[in-house]
Protein backbone atom coordinates (compact mmCIF):
# COMPACT_ATOMS: atom_id res chain seq x y z
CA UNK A 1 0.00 0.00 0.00
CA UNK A 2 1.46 3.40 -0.90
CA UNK A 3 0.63 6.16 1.29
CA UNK A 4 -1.27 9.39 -0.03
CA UNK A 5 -0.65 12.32 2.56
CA UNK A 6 -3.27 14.11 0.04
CA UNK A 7 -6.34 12.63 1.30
CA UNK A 8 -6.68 14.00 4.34
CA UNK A 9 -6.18 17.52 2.58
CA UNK A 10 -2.39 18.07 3.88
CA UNK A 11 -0.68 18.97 0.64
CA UNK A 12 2.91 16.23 0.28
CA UNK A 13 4.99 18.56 -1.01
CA UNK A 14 5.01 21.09 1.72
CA UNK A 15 5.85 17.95 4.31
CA UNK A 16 9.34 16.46 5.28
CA UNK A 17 8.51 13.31 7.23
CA UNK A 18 9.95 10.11 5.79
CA UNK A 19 7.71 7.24 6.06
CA UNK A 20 10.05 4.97 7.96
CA UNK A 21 8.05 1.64 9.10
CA UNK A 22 4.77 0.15 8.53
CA UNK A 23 2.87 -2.37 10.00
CA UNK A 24 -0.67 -3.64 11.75
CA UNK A 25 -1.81 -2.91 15.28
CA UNK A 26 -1.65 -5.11 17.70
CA UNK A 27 -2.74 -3.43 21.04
CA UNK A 28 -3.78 -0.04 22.08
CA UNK A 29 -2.79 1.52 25.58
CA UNK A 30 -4.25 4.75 25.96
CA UNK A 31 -5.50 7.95 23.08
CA UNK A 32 -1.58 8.70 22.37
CA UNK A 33 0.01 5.09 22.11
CA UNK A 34 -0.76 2.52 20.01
CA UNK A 35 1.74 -1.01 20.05
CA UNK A 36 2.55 -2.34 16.55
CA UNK A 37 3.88 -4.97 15.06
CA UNK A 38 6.70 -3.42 12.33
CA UNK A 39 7.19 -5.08 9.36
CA UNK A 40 10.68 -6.44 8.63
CA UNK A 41 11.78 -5.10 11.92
CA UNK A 42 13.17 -8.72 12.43
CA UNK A 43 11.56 -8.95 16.08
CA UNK A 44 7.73 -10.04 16.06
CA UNK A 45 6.81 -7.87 18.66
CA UNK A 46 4.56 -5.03 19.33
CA UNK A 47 6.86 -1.50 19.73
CA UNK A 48 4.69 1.13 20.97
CA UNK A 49 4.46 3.87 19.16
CA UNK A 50 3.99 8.00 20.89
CA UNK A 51 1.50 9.78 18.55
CA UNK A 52 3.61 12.81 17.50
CA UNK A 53 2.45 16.71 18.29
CA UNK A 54 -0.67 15.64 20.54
CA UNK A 55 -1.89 14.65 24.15
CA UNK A 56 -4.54 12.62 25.69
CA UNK A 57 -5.40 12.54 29.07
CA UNK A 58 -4.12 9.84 30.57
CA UNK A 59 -5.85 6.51 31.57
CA UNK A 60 -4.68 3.77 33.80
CA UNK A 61 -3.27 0.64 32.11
CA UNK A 62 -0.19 -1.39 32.81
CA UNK A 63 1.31 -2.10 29.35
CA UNK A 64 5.09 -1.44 28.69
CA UNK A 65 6.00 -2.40 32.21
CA UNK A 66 4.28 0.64 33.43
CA UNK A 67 1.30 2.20 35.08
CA UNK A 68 -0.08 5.19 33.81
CA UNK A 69 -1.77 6.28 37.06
CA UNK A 70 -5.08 7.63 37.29
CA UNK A 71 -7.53 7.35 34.53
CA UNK A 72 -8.68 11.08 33.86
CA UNK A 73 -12.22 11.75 32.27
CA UNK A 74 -11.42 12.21 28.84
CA UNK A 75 -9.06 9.47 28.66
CA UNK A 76 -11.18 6.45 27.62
CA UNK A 77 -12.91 8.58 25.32
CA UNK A 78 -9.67 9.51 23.49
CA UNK A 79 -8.76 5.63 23.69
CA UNK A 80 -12.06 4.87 21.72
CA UNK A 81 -11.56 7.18 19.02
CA UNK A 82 -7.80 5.90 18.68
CA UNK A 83 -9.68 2.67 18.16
CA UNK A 84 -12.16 3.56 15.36
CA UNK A 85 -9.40 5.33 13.46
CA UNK A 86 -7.08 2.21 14.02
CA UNK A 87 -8.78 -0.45 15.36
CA UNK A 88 -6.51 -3.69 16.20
CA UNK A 89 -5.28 -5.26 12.81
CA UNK A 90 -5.62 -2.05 10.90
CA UNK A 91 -2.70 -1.16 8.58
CA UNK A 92 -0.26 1.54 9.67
CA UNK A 93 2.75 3.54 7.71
CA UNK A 94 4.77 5.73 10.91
CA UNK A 95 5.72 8.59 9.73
CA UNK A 96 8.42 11.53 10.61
CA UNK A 97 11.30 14.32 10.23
CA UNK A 98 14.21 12.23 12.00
CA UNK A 99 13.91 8.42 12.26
CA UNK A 100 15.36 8.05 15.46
CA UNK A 101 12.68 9.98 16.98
CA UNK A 102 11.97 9.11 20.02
CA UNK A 103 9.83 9.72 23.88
CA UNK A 104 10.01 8.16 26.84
CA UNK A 105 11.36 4.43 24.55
CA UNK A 106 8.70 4.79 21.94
CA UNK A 107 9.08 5.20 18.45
CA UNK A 108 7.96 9.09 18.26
CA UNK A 109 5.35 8.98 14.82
CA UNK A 110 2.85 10.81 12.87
CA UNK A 111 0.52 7.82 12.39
CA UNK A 112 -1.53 7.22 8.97
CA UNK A 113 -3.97 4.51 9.28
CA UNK A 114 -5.85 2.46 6.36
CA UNK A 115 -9.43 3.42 6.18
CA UNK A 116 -11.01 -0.09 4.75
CA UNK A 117 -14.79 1.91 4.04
CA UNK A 118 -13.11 4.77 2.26
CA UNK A 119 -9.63 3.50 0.98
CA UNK A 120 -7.70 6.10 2.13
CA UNK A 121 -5.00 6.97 4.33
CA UNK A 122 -5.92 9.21 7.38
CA UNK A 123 -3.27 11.21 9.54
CA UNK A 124 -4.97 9.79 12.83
CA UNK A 125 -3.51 12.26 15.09
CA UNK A 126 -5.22 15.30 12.69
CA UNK A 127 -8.72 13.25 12.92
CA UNK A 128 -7.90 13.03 16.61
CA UNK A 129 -7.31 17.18 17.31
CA UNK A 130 -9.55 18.40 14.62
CA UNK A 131 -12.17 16.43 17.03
CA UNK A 132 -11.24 17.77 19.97
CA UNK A 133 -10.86 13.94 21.67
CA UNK A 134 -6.50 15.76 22.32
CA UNK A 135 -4.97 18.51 22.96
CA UNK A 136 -1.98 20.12 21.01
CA UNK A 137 1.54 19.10 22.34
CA UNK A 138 4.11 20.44 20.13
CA UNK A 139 6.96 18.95 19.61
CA UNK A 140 10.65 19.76 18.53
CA UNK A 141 11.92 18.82 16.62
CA UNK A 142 9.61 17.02 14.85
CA UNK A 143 7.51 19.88 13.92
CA UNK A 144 5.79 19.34 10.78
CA UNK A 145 2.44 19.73 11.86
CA UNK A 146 2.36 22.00 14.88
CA UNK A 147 0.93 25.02 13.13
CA UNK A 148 -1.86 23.12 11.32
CA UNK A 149 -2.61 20.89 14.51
CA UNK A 150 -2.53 24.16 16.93
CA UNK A 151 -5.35 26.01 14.51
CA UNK A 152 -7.24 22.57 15.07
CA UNK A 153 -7.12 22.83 18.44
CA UNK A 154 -8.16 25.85 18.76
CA UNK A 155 -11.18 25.56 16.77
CA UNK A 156 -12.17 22.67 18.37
CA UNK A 157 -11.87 24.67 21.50
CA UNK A 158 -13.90 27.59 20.34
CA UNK A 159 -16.62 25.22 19.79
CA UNK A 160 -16.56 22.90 22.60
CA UNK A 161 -16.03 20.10 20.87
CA UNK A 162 -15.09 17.09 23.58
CA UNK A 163 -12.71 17.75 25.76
CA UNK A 164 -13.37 21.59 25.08
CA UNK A 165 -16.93 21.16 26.45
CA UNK A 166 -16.70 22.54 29.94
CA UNK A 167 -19.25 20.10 31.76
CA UNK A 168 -18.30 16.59 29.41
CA UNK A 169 -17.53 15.00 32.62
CA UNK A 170 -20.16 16.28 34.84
CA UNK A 171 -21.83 19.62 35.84
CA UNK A 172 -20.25 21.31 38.34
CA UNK A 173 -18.51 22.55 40.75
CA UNK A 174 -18.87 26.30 40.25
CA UNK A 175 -19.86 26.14 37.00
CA UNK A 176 -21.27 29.58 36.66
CA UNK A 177 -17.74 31.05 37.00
CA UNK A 178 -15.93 32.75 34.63
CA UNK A 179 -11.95 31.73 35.01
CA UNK A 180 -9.51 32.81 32.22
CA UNK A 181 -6.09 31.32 32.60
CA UNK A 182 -2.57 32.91 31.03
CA UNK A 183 0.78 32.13 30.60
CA UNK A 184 4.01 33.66 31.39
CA UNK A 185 5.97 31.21 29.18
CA UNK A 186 9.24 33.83 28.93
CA UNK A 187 11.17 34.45 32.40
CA UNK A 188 12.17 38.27 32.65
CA UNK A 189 15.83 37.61 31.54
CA UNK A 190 15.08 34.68 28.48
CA UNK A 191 17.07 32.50 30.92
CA UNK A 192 14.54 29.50 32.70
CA UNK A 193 16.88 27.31 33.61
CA UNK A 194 18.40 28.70 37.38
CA UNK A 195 15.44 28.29 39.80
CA UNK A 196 15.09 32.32 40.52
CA UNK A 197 14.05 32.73 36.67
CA UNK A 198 12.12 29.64 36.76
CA UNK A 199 9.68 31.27 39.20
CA UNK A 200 9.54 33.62 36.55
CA UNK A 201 7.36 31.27 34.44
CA UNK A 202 4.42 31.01 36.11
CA UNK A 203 0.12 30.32 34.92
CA UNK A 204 -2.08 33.16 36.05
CA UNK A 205 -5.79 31.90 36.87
CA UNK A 206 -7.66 35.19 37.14
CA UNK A 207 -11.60 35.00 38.58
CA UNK A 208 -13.50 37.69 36.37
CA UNK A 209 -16.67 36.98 38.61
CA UNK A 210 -19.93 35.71 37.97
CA UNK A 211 -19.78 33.32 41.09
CA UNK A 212 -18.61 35.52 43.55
CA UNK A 213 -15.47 33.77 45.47
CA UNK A 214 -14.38 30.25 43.75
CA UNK A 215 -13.17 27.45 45.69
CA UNK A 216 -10.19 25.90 43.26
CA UNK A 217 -8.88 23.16 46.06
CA UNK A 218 -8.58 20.33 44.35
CA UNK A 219 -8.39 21.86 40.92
CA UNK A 220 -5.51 21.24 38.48
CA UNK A 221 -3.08 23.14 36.59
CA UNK A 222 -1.23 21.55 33.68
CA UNK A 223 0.80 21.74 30.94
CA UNK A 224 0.25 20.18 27.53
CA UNK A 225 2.19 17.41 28.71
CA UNK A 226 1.64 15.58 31.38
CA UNK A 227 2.92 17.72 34.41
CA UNK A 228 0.16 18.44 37.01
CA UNK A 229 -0.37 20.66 39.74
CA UNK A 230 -3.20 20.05 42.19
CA UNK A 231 -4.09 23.18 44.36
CA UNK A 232 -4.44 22.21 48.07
CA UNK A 233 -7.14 22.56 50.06
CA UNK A 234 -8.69 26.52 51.71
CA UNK A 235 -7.89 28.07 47.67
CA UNK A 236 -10.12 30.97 47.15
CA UNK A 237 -10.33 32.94 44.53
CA UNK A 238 -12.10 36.37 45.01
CA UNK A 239 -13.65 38.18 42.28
CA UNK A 240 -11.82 39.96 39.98
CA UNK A 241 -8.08 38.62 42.12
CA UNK A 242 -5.71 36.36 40.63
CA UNK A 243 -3.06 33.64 41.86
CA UNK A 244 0.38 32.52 40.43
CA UNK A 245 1.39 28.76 39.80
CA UNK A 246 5.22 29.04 39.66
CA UNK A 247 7.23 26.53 37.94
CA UNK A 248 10.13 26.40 40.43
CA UNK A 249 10.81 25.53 43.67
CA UNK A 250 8.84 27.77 46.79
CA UNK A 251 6.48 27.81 49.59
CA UNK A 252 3.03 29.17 49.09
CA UNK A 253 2.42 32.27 50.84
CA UNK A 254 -0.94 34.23 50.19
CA UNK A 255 -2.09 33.64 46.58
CA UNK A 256 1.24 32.58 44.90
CA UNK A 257 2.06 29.03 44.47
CA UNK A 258 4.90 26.61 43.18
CA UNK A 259 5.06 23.23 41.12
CA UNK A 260 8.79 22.46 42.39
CA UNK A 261 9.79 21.67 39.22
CA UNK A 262 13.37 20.68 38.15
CA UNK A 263 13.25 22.15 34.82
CA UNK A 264 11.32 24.80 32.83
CA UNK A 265 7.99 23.59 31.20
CA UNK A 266 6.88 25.92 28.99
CA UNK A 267 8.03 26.28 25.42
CA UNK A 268 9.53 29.96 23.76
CA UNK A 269 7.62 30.66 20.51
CA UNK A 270 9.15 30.03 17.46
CA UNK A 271 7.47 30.89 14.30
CA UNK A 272 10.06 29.61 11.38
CA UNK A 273 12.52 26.82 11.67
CA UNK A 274 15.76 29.14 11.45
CA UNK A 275 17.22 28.66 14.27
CA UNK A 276 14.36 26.92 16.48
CA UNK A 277 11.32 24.51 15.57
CA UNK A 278 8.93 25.91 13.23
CA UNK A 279 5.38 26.47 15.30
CA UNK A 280 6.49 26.11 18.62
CA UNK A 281 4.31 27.75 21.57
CA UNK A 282 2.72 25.60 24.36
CA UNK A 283 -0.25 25.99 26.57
CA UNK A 284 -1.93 25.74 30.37
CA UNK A 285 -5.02 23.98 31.36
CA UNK A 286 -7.01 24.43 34.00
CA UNK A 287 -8.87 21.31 35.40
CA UNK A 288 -11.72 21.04 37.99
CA UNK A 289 -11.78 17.75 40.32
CA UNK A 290 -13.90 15.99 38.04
CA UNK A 291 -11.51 16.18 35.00
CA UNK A 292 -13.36 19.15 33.07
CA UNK A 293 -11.56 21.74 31.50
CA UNK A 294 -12.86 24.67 32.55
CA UNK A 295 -10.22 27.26 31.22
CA UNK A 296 -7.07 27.17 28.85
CA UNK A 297 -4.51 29.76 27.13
CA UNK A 298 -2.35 28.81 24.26
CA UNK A 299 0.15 30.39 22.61
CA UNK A 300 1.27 32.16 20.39
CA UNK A 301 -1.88 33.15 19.01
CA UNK A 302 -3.27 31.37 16.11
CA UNK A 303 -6.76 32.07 15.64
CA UNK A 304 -8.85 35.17 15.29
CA UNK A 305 -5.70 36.71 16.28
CA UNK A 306 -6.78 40.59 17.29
CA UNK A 307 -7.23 42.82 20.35
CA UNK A 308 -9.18 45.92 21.64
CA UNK A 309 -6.19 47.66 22.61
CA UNK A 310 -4.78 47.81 19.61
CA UNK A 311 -6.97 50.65 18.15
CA UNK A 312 -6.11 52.45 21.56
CA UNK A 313 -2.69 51.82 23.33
CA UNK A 314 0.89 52.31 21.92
CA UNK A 315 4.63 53.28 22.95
CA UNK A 316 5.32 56.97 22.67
CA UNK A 317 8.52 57.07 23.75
CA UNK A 318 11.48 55.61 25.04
CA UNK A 319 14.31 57.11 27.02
CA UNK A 320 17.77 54.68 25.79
CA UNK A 321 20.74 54.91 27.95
CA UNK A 322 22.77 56.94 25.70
CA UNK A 323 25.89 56.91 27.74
CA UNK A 324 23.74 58.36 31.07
CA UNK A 325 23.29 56.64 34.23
CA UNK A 326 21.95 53.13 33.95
CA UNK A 327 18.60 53.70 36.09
CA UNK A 328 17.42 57.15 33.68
CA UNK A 329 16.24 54.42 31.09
CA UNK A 330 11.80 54.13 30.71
CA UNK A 331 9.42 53.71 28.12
CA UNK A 332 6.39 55.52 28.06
CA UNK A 333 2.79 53.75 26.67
CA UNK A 334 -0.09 55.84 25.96
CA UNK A 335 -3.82 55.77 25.77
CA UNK A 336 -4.84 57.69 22.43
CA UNK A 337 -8.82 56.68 22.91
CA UNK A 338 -11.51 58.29 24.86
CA UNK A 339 -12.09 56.32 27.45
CA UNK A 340 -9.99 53.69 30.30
CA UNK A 341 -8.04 50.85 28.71
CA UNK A 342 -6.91 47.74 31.26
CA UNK A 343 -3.20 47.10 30.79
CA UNK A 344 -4.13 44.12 32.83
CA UNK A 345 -1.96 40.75 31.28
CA UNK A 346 0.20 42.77 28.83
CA UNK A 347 3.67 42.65 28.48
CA UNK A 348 6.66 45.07 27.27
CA UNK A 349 9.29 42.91 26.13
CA UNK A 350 12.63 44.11 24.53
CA UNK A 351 14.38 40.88 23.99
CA UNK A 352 15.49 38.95 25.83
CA UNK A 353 13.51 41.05 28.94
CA UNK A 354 10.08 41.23 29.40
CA UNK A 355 7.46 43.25 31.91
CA UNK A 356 4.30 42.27 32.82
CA UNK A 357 2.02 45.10 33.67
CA UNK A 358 -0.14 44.45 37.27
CA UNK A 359 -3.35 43.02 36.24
CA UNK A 360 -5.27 45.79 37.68
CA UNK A 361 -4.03 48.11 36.39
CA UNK A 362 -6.26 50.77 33.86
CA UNK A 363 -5.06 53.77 31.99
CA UNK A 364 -7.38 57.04 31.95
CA UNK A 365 -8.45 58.53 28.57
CA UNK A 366 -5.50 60.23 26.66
CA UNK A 367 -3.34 59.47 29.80
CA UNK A 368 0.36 58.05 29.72
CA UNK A 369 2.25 55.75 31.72
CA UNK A 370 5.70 55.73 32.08
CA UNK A 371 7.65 52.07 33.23
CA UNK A 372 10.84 52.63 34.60
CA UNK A 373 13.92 50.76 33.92
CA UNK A 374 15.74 50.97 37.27
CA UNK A 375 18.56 48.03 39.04
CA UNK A 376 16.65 48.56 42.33
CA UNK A 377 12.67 48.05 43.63
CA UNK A 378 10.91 51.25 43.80
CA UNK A 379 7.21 51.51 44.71
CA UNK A 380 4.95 51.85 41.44
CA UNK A 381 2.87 55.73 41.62
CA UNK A 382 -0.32 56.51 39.45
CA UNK A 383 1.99 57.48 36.63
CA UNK A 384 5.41 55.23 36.92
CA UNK A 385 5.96 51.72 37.18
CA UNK A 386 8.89 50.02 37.91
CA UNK A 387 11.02 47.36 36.15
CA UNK A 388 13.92 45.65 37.66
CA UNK A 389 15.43 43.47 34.68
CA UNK A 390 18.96 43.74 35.09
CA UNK A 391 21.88 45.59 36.63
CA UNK A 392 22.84 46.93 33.03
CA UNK A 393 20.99 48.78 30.51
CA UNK A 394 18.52 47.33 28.02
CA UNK A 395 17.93 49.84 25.97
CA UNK A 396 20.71 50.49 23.14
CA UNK A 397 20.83 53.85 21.80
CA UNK A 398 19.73 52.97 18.04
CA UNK A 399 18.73 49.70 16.23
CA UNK A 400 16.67 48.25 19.02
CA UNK A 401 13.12 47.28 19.40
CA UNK A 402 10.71 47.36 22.53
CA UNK A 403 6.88 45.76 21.83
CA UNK A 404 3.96 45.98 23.54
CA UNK A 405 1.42 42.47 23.35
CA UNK A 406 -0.23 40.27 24.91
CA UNK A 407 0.86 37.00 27.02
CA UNK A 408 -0.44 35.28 23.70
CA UNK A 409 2.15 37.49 21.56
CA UNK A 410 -0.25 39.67 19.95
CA UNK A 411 1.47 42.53 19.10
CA UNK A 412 -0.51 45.98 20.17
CA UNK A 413 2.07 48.06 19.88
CA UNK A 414 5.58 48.77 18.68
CA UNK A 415 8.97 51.01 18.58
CA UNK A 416 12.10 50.32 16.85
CA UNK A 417 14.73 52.10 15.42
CA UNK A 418 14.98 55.27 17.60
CA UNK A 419 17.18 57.44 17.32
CA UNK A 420 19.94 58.91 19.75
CA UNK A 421 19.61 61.03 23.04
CA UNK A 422 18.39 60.95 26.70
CA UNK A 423 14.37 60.77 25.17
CA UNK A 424 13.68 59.23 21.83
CA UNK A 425 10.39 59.25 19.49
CA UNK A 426 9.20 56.59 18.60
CA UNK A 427 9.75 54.94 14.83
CA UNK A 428 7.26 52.79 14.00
């Protein structure tokens, strides 16, 4: 059988997987995994098989001289569809970029599956997003299909589809809440790898109200791998507050908590290949007891990509070093509409730094704020915020570029290319 990447409308010429093994199923463990038997592999036996650039939630079985754990909501259901797309004895080719591609001892695959009814060949993991039964879990470097399988996602989620739909598993608890979660994927100096800038990564779950206070304990935070965090028991959330899940290592104290995590979870953006893996963002979940998810962020935006701020908010100025004292640096962001804009969840970022304005914060009607770029912690005034980054400068006097987006890098605003001096116009 050859296999026609065409059928399931992804055009062959644009791809660069290899088809490297074929075979039948023998066994299924969970939505993500199938075991096959490989033709000509000279063994006999089933090699399992980790369905590239997507996630199910996990289920408990014992194959591959493991348990999985606990068997999450969604989990069977992903398992079923895994079976109608490839039920056991159904023809396989595995598919990808490198062949020894591998995660956790599996074979790492895009798997196409023989479609007796229809005699065709269907990418199983694009059936799998496009029907919301997975999320996206990008992958690098195997990264053929991250941008097509994030848009998936994403649609699936804007229509509920599966695990998008917010009471699948059951209705309840506090489902009249409205939670909206965010990511701070990019520590303030690029670096997540000491445990100071890990804490710098960190999910935001923000209560916008509609059920008054919202008891999270038990909830979940996770990644679009398999990481969890469980919140512990007394977690309130008032309306209109926010709390921190830190990646890194740390005690709670009042409404910021930590993972203690070894490593950083969440993935920079990368939109070509030069360099990094093309389509490369991440995501967090947020989970209530009974397995629902009940709020999510990915990134970078893929979708209806737009914002209200844009028509309103952008940097005016910026004030570059230019051989002055290091803490005389700021950039200024204005309000050019008529009425209050929220700077609540947007971020300056002038690589490899980044600021995060306070969630609550609102700018009047033709108003300006100015964030300071100072080495020490100064208290933030109705007009000045302040930005501790470094103890150096971050602003170059020419050929630099500062941006103003959101957490899901949607750009609102931008300045490069200013020129010399103390204070500096903007270029757009």
């Amino acid at each position: 059988m050859t296999l026609v990447q065409q059928s399931d409308a992804v055009s062959a010429s644009t791809s660069v997987e290899h088809n490297w093994e074929a075979g039948r199923v023998v066994q299924l463990s969970d939505g993500d995994t199938p075991y096959v038997n490989i033709w000509g592999d000279g063994t006999g036996t089933k090699q399992p098989v980790r369905l590239i650039d997507v996630q199910a939630t996990e289920t408990t079985h014992n194959l591959g001289g493991h348990s999985s754990g606990r068997n999450w909501c969604h989990g069977p259901a992903a398992t079923r569809r895994l079976q109608q797309l490839e039920p056991v004895g159904s023809y396989v080719h595995l598919a990808s970029k490198f062949q020894r591609s591998a995660n956790g001892g599996r074979r790492l695959r895009t798997v196409w599956a023989y479609q007796h009814k229809s005699r065709r060949w269907v990418n199983v993991q694009r059936a799998m997003i496009k029907g919301g039964q997975v999320i996206w879990f990008p992958m690098n470097p195997e990264d053929v299909h991250n941008l097509d399988y994030h848009r998936l996602a994403d649609y699936a989620a804007l229509h509920g589809w599966n695990v998008w739909n917010k009471s699948y598993c059951g209705y309840g608890p506090e489902q009249s809440a409205h939670l909206r979660v965010y990511v701070h994927w990019d520590a303030n100096s690029g670096d997540d790898t000491s445990n100071a800038n890990r804490n710098d990564e960190y999910v935001i779950v923000h209560n916008e109200g509609g059920a008054g206070w919202v008891n999270l304990s038990g909830w979940y935070v996770r990644e679009s791998g398999p990481k969890v965090f469980r919140f512990p028991g007394h977690t309130w959330l008032a309306p209109g507050a926010e709390l921190r899940v830190h990646t890194g290592y740390g005690s709670r104290h009042g409404q910021e908590f930590y993972w203690d995590l070894s490593g950083s979870i969440f993935d920079q953006v990368a939109t070509s290949s030069y360099g990094k893996s093309a389509g490369m963002g991440d995501g967090a979940f947020l989970l209530d007891p009974q397995g629902d998810f009940r709020a999510w962020n990915t990134y970078p935006c893929v979708l209806y990509c737009s914002d209200p701020s844009q028509s309103s908010l952008s940097i005016s100025r910026v004030g570059p070093r230019s051989g002055a004292h290091t803490n005389r640096e700021y950039i200024d962001v204005h309000n050019y509409a008529s009425h209050r804009v929220s700077l609540g969840h947007l971020q300056l970022r002038s690589w490899p730094y980044n600021y995060v304005f306070p969630y609550w914060w609102v700018l009047k009607a033709h108003d300006t704020v100015r964030v300071n770029i100072r080495t020490y912690h100064r208290a933030n005034t109705a007009h000045n915020l302040y930005w501790t980054p470094a103890p150096y400068p971050i602003l170059s006097d020419a050929n630099n570029e500062v941006d103003l987006s959101t957490l899901r890098d949607v750009r609102i605003g931008r300045c490069v290319h200013w020129g010399h001096g103390p204070t500096a116009q903007c270029n757009w």
